[in-house]
N, C-alpha and C. Protein backbone atom coordinates (compact mmCIF):
# COMPACT_ATOMS: atom_id res chain seq x y z
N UNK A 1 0.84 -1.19 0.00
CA UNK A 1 0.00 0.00 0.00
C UNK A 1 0.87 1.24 0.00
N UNK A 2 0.42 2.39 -0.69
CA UNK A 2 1.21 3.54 -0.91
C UNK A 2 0.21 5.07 0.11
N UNK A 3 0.96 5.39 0.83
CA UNK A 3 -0.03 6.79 1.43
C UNK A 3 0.52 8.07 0.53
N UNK A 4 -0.25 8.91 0.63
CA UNK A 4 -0.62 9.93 -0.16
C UNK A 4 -0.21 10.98 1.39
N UNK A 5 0.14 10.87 1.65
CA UNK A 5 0.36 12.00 3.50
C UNK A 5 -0.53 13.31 2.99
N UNK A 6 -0.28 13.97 1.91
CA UNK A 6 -0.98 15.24 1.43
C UNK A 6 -2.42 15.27 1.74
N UNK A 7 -2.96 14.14 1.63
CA UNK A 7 -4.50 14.12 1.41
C UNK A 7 -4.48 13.29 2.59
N UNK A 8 -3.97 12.57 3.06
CA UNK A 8 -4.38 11.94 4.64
C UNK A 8 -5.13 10.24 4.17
N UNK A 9 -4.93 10.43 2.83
CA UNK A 9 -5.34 8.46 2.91
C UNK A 9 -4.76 7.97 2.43
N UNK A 10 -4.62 6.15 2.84
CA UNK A 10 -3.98 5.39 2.03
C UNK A 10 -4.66 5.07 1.36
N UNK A 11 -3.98 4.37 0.67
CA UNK A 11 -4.82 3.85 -0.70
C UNK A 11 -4.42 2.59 -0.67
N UNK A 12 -5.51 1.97 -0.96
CA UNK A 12 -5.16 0.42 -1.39
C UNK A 12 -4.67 -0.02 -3.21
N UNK A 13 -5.32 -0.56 -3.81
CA UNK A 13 -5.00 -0.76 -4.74
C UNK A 13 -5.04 0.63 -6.01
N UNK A 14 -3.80 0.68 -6.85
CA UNK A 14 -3.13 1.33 -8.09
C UNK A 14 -3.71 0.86 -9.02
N UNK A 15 -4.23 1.50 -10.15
CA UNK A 15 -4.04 0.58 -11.22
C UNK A 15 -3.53 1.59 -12.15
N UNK A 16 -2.77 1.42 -12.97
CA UNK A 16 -2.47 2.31 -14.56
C UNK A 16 -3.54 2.14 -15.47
N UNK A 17 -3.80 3.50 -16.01
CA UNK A 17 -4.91 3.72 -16.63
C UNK A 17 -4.28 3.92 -18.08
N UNK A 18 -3.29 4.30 -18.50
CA UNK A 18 -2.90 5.14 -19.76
C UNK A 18 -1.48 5.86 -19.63
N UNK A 19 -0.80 5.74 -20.84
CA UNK A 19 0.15 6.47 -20.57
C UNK A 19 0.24 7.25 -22.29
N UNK A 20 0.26 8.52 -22.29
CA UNK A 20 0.39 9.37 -23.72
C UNK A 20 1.19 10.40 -23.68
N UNK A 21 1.26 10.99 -25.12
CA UNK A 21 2.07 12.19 -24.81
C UNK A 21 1.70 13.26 -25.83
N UNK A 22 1.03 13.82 -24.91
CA UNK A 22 0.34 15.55 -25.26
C UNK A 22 0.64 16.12 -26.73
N UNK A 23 1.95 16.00 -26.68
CA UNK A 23 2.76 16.80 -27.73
C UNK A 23 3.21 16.06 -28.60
N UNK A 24 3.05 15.08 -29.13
CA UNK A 24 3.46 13.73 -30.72
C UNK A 24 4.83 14.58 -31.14
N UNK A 25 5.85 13.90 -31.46
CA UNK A 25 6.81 14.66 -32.31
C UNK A 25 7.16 15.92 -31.77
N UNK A 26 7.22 16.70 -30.89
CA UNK A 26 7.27 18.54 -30.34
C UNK A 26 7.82 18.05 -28.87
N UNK A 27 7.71 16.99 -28.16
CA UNK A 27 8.36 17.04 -26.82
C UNK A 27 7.91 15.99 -26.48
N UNK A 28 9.13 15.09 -26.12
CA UNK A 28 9.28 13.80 -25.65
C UNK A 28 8.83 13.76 -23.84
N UNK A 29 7.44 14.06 -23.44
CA UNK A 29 7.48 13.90 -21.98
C UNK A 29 5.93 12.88 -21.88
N UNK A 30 5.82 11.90 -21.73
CA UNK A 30 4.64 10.69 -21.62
C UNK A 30 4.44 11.40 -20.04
N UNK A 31 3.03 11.23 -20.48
CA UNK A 31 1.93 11.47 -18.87
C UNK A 31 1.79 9.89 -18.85
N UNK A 32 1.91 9.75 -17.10
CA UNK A 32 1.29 8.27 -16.98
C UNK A 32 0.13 8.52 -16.12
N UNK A 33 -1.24 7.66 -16.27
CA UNK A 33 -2.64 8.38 -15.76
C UNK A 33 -2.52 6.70 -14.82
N UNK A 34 -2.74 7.62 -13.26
CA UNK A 34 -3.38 5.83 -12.42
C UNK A 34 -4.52 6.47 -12.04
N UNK A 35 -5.24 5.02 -11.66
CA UNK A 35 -6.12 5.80 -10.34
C UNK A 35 -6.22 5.07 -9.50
N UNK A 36 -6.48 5.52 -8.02
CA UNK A 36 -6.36 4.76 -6.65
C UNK A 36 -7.66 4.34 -6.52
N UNK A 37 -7.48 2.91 -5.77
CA UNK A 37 -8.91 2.63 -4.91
C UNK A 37 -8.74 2.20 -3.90
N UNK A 38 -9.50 2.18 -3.11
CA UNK A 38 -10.10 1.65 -1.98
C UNK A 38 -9.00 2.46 -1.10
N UNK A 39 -9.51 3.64 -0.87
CA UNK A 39 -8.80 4.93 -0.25
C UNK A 39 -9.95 4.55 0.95
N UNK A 40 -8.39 5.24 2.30
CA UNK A 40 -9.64 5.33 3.75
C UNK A 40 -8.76 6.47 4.02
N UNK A 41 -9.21 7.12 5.37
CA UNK A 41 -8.71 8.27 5.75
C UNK A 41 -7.76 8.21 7.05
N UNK A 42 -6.67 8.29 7.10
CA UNK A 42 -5.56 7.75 8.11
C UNK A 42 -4.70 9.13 9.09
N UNK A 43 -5.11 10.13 8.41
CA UNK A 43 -4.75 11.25 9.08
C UNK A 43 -5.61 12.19 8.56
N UNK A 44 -4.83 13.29 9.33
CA UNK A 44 -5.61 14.84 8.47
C UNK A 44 -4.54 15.37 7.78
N UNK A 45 -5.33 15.81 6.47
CA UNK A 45 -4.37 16.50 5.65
C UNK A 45 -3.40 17.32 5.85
N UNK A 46 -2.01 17.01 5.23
CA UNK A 46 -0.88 18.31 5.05
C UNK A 46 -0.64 19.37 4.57
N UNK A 47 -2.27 19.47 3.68
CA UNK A 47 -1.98 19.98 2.30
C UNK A 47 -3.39 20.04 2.02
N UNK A 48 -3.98 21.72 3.26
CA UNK A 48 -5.00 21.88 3.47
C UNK A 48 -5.33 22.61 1.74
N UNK A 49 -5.00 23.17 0.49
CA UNK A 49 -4.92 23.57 -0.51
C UNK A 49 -5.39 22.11 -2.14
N UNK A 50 -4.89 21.24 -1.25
CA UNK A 50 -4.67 20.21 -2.01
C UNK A 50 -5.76 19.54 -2.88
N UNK A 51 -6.04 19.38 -4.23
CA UNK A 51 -7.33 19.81 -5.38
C UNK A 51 -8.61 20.78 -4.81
N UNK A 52 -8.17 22.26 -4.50
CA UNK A 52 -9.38 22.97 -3.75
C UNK A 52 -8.89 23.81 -5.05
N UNK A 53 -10.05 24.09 -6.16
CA UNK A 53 -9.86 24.72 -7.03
C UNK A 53 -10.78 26.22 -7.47
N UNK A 54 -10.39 27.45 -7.44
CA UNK A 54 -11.67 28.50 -7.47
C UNK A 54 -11.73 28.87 -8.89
């Protein structure tokens, strides 16, 4: 299991979703996309900012 400390949960299982790259031919940088599951809440956040978007 991997914790996230920022957001205050662990996460259980990863999976890789995708990996691409934005820019074809113009810049060699691949995004890799996961997503977490079976998240519980193990602390309080570090990173009271953390996806709070206005």
């Amino acid at each position: 299991m991997s914790e996230a400390l920022e957001i205050g949960h662990r996460i259980g299982l990863v999976e890789h979703v995708a990996t691409f790259e934005p820019m074809i031919s113009t810049v060699c940088s691949p995004r890799h996309v996961f997503v977490g599951r079976d998240a519980e809440l193990v602390a309080e956040p570090t990173e009271f900012d953390e996806g709070v978007y206005e």
